[in-house]
C-alpha atoms as a PDB file:
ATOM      1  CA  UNK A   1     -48.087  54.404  -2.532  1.00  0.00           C
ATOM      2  CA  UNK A   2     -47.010  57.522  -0.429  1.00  0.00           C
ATOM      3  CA  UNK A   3     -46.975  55.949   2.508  1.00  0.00           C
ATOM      4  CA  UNK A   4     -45.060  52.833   0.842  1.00  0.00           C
ATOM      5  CA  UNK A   5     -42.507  54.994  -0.536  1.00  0.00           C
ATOM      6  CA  UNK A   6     -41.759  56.805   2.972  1.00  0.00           C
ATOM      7  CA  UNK A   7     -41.335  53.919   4.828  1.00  0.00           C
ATOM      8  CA  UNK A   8     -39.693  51.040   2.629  1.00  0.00           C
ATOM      9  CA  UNK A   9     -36.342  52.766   3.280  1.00  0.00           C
ATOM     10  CA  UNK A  10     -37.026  53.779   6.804  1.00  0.00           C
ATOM     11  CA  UNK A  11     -37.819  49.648   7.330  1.00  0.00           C
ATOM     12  CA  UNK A  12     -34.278  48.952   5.342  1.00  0.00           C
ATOM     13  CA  UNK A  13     -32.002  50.901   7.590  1.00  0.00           C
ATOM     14  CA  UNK A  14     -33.601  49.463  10.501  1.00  0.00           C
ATOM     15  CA  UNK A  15     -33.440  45.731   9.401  1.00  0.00           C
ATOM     16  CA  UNK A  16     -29.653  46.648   7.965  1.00  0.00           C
ATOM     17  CA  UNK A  17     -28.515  47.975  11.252  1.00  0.00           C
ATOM     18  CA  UNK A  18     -30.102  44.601  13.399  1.00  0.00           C
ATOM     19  CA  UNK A  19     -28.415  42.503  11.032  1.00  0.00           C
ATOM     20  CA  UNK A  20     -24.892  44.835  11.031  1.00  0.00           C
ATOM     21  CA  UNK A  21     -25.897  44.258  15.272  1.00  0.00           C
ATOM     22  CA  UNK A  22     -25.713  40.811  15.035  1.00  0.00           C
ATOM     23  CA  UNK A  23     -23.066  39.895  12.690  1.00  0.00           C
ATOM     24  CA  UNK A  24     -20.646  42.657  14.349  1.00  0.00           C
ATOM     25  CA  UNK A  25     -19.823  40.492  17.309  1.00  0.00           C
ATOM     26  CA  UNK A  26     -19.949  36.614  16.297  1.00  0.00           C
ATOM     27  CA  UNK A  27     -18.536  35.749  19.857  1.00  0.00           C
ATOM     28  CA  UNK A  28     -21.546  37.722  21.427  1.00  0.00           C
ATOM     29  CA  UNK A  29     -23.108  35.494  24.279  1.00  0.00           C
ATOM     30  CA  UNK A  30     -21.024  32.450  23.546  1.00  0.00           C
ATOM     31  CA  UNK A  31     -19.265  30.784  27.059  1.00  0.00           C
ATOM     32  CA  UNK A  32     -15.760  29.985  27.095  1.00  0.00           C
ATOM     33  CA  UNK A  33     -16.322  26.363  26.050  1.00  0.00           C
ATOM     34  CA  UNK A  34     -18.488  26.732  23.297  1.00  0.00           C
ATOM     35  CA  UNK A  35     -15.691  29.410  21.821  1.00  0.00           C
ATOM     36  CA  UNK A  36     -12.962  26.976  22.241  1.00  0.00           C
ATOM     37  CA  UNK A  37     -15.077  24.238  20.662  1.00  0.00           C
ATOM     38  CA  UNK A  38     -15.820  26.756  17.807  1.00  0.00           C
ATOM     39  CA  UNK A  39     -11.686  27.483  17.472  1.00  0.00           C
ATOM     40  CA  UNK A  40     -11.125  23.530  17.633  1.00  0.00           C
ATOM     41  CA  UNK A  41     -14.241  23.266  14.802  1.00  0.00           C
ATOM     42  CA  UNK A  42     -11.776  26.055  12.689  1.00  0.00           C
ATOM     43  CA  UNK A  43      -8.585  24.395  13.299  1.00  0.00           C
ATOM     44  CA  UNK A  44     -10.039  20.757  12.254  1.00  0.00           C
ATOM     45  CA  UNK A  45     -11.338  22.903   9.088  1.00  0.00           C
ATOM     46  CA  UNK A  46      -8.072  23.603   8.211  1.00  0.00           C
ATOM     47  CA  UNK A  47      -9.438  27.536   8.953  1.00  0.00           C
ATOM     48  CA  UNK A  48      -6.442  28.435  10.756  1.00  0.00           C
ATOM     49  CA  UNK A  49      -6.289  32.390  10.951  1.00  0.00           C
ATOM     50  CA  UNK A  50     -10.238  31.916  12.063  1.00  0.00           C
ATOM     51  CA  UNK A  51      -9.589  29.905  14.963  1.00  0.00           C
ATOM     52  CA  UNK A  52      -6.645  32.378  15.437  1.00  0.00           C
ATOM     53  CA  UNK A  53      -9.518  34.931  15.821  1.00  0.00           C
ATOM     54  CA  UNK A  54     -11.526  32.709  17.817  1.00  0.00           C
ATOM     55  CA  UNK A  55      -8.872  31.740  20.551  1.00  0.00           C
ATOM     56  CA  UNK A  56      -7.581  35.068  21.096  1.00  0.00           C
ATOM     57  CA  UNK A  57     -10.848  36.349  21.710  1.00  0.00           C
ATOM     58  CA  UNK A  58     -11.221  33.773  24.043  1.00  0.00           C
ATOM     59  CA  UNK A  59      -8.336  34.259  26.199  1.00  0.00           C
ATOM     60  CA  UNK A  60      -8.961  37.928  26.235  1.00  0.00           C
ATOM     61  CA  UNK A  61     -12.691  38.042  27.511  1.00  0.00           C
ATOM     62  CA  UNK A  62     -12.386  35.179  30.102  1.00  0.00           C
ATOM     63  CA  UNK A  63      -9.884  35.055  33.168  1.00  0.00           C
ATOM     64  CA  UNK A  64     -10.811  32.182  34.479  1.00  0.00           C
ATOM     65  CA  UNK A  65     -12.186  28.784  32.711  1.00  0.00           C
ATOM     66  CA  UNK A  66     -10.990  25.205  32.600  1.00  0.00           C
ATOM     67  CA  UNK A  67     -10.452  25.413  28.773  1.00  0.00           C
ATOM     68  CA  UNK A  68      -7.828  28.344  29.209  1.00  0.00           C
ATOM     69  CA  UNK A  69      -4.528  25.859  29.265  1.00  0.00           C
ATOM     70  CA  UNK A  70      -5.764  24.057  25.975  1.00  0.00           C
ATOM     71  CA  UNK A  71      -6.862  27.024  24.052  1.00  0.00           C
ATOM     72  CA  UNK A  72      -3.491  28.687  24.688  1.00  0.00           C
ATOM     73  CA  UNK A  73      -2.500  25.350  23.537  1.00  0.00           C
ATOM     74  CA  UNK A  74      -4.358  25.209  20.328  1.00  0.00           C
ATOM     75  CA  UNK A  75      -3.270  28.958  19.612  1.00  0.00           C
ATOM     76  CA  UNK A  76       0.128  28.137  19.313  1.00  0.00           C
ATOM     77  CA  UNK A  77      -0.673  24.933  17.271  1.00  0.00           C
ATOM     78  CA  UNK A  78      -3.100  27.035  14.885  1.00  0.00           C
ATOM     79  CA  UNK A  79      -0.104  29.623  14.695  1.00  0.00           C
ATOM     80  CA  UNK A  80       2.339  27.180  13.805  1.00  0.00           C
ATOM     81  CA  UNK A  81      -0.314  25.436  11.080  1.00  0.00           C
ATOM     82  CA  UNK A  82      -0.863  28.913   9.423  1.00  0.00           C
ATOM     83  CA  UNK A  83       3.567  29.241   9.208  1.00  0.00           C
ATOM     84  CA  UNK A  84       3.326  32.201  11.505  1.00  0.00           C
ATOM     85  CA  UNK A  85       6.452  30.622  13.261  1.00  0.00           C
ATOM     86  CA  UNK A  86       7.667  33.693  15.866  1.00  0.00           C
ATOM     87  CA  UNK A  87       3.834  33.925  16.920  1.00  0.00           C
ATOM     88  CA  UNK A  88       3.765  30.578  17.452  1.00  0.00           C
ATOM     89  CA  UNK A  89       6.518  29.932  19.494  1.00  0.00           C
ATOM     90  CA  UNK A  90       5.795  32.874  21.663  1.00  0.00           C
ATOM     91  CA  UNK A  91       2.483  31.382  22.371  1.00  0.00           C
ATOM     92  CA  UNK A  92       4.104  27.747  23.391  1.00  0.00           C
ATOM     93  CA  UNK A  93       6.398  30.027  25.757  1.00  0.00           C
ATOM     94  CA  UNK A  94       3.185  31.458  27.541  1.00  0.00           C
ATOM     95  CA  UNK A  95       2.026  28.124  28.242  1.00  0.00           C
ATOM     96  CA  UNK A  96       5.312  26.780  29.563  1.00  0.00           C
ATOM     97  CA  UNK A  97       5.483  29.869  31.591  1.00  0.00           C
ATOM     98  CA  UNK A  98       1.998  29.793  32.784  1.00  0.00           C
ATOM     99  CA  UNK A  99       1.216  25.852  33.379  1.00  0.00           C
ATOM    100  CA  UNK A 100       4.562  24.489  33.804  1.00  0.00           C
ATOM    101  CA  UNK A 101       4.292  20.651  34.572  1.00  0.00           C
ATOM    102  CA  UNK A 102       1.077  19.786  33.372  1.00  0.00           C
ATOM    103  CA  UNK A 103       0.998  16.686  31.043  1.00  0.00           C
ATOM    104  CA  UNK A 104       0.568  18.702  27.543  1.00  0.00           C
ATOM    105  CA  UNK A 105       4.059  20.977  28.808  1.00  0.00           C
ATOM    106  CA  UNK A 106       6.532  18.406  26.657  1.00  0.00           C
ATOM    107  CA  UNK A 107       3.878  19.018  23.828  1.00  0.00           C
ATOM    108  CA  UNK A 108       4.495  22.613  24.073  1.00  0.00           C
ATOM    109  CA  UNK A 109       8.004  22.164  24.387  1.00  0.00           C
ATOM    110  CA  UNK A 110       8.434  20.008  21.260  1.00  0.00           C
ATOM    111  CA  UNK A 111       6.357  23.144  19.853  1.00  0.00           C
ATOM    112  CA  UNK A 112       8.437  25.434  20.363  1.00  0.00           C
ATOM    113  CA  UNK A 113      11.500  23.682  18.735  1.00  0.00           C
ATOM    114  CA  UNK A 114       9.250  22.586  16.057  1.00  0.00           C
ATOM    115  CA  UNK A 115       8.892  26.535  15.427  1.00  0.00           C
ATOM    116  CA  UNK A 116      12.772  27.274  15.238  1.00  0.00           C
ATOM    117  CA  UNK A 117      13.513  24.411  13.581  1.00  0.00           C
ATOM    118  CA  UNK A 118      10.988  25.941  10.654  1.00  0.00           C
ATOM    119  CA  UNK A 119      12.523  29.103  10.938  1.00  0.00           C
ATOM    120  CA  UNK A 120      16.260  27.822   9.991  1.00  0.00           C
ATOM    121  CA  UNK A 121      17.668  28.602   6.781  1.00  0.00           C
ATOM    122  CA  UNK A 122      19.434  26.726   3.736  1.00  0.00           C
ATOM    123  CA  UNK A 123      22.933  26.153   4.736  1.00  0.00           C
ATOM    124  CA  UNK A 124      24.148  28.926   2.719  1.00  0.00           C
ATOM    125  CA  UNK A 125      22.655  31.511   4.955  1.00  0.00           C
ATOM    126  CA  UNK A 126      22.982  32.564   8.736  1.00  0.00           C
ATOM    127  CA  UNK A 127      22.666  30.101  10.923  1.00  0.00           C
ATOM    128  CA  UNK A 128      21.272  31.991  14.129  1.00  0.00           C
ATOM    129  CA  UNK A 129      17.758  30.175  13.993  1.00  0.00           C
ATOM    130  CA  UNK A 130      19.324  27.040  13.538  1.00  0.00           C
ATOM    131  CA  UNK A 131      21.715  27.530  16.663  1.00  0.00           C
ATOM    132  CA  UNK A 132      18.204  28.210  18.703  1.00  0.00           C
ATOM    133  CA  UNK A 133      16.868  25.347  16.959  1.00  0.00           C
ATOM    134  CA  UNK A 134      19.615  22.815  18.106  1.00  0.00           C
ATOM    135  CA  UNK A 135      19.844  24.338  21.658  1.00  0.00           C
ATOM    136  CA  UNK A 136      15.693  24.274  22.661  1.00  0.00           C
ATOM    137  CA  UNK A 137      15.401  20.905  21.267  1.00  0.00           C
ATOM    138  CA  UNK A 138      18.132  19.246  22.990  1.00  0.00           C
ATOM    139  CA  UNK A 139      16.456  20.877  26.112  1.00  0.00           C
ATOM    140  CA  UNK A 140      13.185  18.847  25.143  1.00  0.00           C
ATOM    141  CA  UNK A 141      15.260  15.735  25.451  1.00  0.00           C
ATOM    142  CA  UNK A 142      16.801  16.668  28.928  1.00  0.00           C
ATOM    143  CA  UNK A 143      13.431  18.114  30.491  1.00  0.00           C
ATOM    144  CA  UNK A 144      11.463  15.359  29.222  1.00  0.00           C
ATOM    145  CA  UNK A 145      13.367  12.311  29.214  1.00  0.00           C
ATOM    146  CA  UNK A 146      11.655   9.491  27.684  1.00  0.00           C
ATOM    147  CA  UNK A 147       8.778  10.929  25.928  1.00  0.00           C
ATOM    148  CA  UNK A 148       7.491  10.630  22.601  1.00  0.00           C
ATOM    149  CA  UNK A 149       8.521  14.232  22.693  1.00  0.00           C
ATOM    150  CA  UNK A 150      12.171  13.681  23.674  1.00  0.00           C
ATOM    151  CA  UNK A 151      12.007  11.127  20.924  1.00  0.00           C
ATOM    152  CA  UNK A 152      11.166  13.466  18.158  1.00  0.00           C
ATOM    153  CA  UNK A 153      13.182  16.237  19.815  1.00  0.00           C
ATOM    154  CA  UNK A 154      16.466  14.372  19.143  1.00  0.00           C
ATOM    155  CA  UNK A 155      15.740  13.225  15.592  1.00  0.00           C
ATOM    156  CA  UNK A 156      15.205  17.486  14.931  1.00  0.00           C
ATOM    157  CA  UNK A 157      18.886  17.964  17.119  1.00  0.00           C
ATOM    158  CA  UNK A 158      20.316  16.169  15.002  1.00  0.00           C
ATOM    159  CA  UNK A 159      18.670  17.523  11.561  1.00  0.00           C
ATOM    160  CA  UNK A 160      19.870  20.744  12.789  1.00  0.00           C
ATOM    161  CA  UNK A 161      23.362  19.780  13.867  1.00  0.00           C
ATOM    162  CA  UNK A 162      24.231  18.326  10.659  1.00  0.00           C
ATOM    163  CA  UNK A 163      22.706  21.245   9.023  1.00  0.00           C
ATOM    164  CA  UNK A 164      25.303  23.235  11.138  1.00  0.00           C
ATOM    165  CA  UNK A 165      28.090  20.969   9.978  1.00  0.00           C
ATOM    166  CA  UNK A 166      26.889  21.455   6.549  1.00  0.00           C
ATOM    167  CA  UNK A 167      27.108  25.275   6.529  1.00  0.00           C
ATOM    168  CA  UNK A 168      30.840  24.844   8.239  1.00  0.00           C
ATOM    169  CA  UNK A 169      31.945  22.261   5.308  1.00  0.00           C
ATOM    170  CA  UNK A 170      30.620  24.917   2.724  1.00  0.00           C
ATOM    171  CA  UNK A 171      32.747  27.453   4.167  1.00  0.00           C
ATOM    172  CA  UNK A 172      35.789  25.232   4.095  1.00  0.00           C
ATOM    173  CA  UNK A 173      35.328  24.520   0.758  1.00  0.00           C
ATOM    174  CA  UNK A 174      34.579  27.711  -0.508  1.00  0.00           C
ATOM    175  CA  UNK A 175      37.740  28.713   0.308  1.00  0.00           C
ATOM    176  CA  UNK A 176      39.328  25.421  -0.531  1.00  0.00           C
ATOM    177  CA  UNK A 177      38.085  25.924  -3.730  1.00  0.00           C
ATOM    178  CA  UNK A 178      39.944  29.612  -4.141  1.00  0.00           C
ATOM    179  CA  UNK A 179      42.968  28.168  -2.710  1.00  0.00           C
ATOM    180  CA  UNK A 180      42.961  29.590   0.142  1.00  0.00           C
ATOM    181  CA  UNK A 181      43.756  26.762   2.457  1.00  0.00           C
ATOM    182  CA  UNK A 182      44.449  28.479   5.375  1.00  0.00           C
ATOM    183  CA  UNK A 183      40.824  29.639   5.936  1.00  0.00           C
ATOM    184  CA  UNK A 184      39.956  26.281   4.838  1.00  0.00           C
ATOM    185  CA  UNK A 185      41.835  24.539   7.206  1.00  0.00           C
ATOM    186  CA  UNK A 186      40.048  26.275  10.030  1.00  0.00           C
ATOM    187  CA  UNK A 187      36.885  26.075   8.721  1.00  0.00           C
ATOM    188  CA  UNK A 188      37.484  22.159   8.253  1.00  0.00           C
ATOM    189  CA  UNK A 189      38.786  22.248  11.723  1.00  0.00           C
ATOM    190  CA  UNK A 190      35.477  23.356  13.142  1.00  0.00           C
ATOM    191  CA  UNK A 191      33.491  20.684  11.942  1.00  0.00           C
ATOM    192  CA  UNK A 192      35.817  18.106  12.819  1.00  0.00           C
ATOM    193  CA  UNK A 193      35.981  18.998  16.662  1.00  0.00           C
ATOM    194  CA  UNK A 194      31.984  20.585  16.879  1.00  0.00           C
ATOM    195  CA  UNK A 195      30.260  17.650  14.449  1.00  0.00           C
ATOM    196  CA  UNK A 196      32.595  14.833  15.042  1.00  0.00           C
ATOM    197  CA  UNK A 197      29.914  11.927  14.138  1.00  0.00           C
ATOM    198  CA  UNK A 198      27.995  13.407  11.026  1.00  0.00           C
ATOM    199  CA  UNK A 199      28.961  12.900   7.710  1.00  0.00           C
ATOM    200  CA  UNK A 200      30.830  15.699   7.267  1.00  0.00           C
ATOM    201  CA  UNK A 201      33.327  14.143  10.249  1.00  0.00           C
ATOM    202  CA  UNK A 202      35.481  12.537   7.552  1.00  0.00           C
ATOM    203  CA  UNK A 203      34.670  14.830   4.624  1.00  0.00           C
ATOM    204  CA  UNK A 204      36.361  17.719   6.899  1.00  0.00           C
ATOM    205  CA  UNK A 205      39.807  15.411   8.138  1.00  0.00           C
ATOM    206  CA  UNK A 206      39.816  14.390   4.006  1.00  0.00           C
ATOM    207  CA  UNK A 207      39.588  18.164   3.193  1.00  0.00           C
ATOM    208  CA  UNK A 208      42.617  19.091   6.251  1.00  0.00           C
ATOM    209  CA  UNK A 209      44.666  16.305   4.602  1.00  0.00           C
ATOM    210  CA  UNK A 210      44.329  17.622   0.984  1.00  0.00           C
ATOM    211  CA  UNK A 211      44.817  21.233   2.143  1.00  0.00           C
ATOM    212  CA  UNK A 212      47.553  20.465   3.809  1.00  0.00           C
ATOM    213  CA  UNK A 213      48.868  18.751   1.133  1.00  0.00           C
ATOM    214  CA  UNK A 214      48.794  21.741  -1.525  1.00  0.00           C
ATOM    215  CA  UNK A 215      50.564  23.808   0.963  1.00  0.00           C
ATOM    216  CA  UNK A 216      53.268  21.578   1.377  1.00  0.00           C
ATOM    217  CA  UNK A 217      52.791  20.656   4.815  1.00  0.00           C
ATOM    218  CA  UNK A 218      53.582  17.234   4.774  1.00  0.00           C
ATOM    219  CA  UNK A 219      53.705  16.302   8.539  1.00  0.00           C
ATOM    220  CA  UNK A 220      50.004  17.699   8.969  1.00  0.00           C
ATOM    221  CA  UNK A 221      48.680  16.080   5.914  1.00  0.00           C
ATOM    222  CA  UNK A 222      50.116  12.544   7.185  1.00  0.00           C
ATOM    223  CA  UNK A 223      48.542  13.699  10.792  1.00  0.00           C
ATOM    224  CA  UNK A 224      44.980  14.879   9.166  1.00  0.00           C
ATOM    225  CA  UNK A 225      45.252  11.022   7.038  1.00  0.00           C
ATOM    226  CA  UNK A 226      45.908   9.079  10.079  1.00  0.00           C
ATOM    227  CA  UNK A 227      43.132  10.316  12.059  1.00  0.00           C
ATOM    228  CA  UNK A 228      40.781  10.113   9.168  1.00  0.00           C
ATOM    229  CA  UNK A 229      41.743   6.264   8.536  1.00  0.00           C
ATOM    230  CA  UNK A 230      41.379   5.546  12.595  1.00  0.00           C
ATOM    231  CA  UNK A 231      37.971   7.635  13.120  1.00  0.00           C
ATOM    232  CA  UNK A 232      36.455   6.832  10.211  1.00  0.00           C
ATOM    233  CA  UNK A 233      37.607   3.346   8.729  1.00  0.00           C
ATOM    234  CA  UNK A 234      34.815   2.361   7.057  1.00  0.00           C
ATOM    235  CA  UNK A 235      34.617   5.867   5.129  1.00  0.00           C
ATOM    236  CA  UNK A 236      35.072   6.515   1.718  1.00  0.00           C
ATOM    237  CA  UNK A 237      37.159   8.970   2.498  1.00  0.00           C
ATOM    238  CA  UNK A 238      39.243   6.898   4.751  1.00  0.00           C
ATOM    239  CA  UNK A 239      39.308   4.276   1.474  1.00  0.00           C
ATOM    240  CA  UNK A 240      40.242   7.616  -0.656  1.00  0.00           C
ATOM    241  CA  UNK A 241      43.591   7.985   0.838  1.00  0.00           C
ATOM    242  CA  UNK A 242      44.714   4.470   1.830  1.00  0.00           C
ATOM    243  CA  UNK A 243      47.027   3.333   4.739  1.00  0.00           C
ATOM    244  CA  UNK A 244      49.965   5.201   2.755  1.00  0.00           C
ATOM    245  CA  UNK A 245      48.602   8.363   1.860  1.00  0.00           C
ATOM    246  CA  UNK A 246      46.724   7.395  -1.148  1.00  0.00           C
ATOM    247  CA  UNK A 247      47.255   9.627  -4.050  1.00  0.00           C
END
């Protein structure tokens, strides 16, 4: 019983400190494809700040392996899964930078617009990330010309440009609203030259028209009616105000 008693804990710290050994390092002796088949396991698991774990390790212990380009890939996409959006789009930079040309490069481009595009705000607020968005994915559609990506790319310009033209019309109309047509006017102004072609187009010459209007600027109101009626015919805006000024 002695002997038992002496030992038994002796044997425990020894068996803890193996199994402390091997669960310490769960990348220990794996190659470079077996980890990126691990993260790709995680990812398809839905377990996306595992294969996080698992791909950074990777591309930090091996310089060279085949399965480098798509595990940088499959970092950014786990990134952007897991709504770490800055991450993300860092990591679709690195592989643009690093394997320019390569047939997954319009994937990471669409990526990276796919990140800034999450990142933009409700209307109301500022509209830096949506600027960002606008500009990288309209470079998708000029770089890759054709593609699925370019396809997609274009459908998320234009999300974001009418978003823009949204947050300029709220503007107007705030201070439409207060009476202060003068800042509305501009503000209307804006989205009529910069987002010509959304709906806010007409909604902005209908808003220069009124504004004008309730100043007692005649001339400009008539001006502000007669482009709204040729641009935008079919409007309801256009219908709103007639061919003689409407009411």
């Amino acid at each position: 019983m002695y002997r038992r008693a002496r030992w038994f804990p002796v044997l425990a710290v020894a068996a803890y400190s193996v199994g402390s050994c091997a669960s310490a390092d769960p990348y220990r002796g794996l190659t470079a494809e077996q980890m990126y088949q691990r993260g790709q396991q995680e990812y398809a698991k839905h377990d996306y700040d595992d294969a996080v774990k698992t791909l950074n390790r990777l591309l930090s212990s091996f310089a060279a392996s085949d399965v480098l380009p798509d595990a940088r890939l499959l970092l950014a996409d786990a990134n952007y899964a897991k709504g770490d959006y800055l991450t993300a789009q860092a990591e679709y930079d690195r592989f643009l930078d690093r394997y320019p040309g390569t047939p997954k490069a319009p994937a990471a481009a669409l990526g990276g617009c796919r990140c800034l595009v999450a990142l933009s705000p409700v209307p109301q607020r500022d509209q830096t990330y949506t600027q960002d968005a606008l500009s990288r994915c309209r470079n998708v559609v000029v770089d890759y010309p054709g593609s699925p990506e370019s396809k997609e790319a274009t459908e998320l310009a234009s999300e974001m440009r009418t978003k823009l033209a949204d947050s300029e019309y709220e503007h107007a109309d705030y201070y439409f609203r207060r009476k202060l047509y003068d800042s509305a006017i501009k503000y209307y102004q804006f989205v009529d030259s910069l987002y010509s072609g959304t709906k806010y187009g007409p909604m902005a010459l209908l808003g220069i028209y009124k504004a004008n209007r309730a100043i007692g600027y005649d001339d400009l109101a008539e001006e502000a009616r007669k482009k709204l009626v040729e641009k935008y015919p079919d409007s309801p805006e256009a219908k709103s105000v007639g061919t003689d000024g409407g009411s």
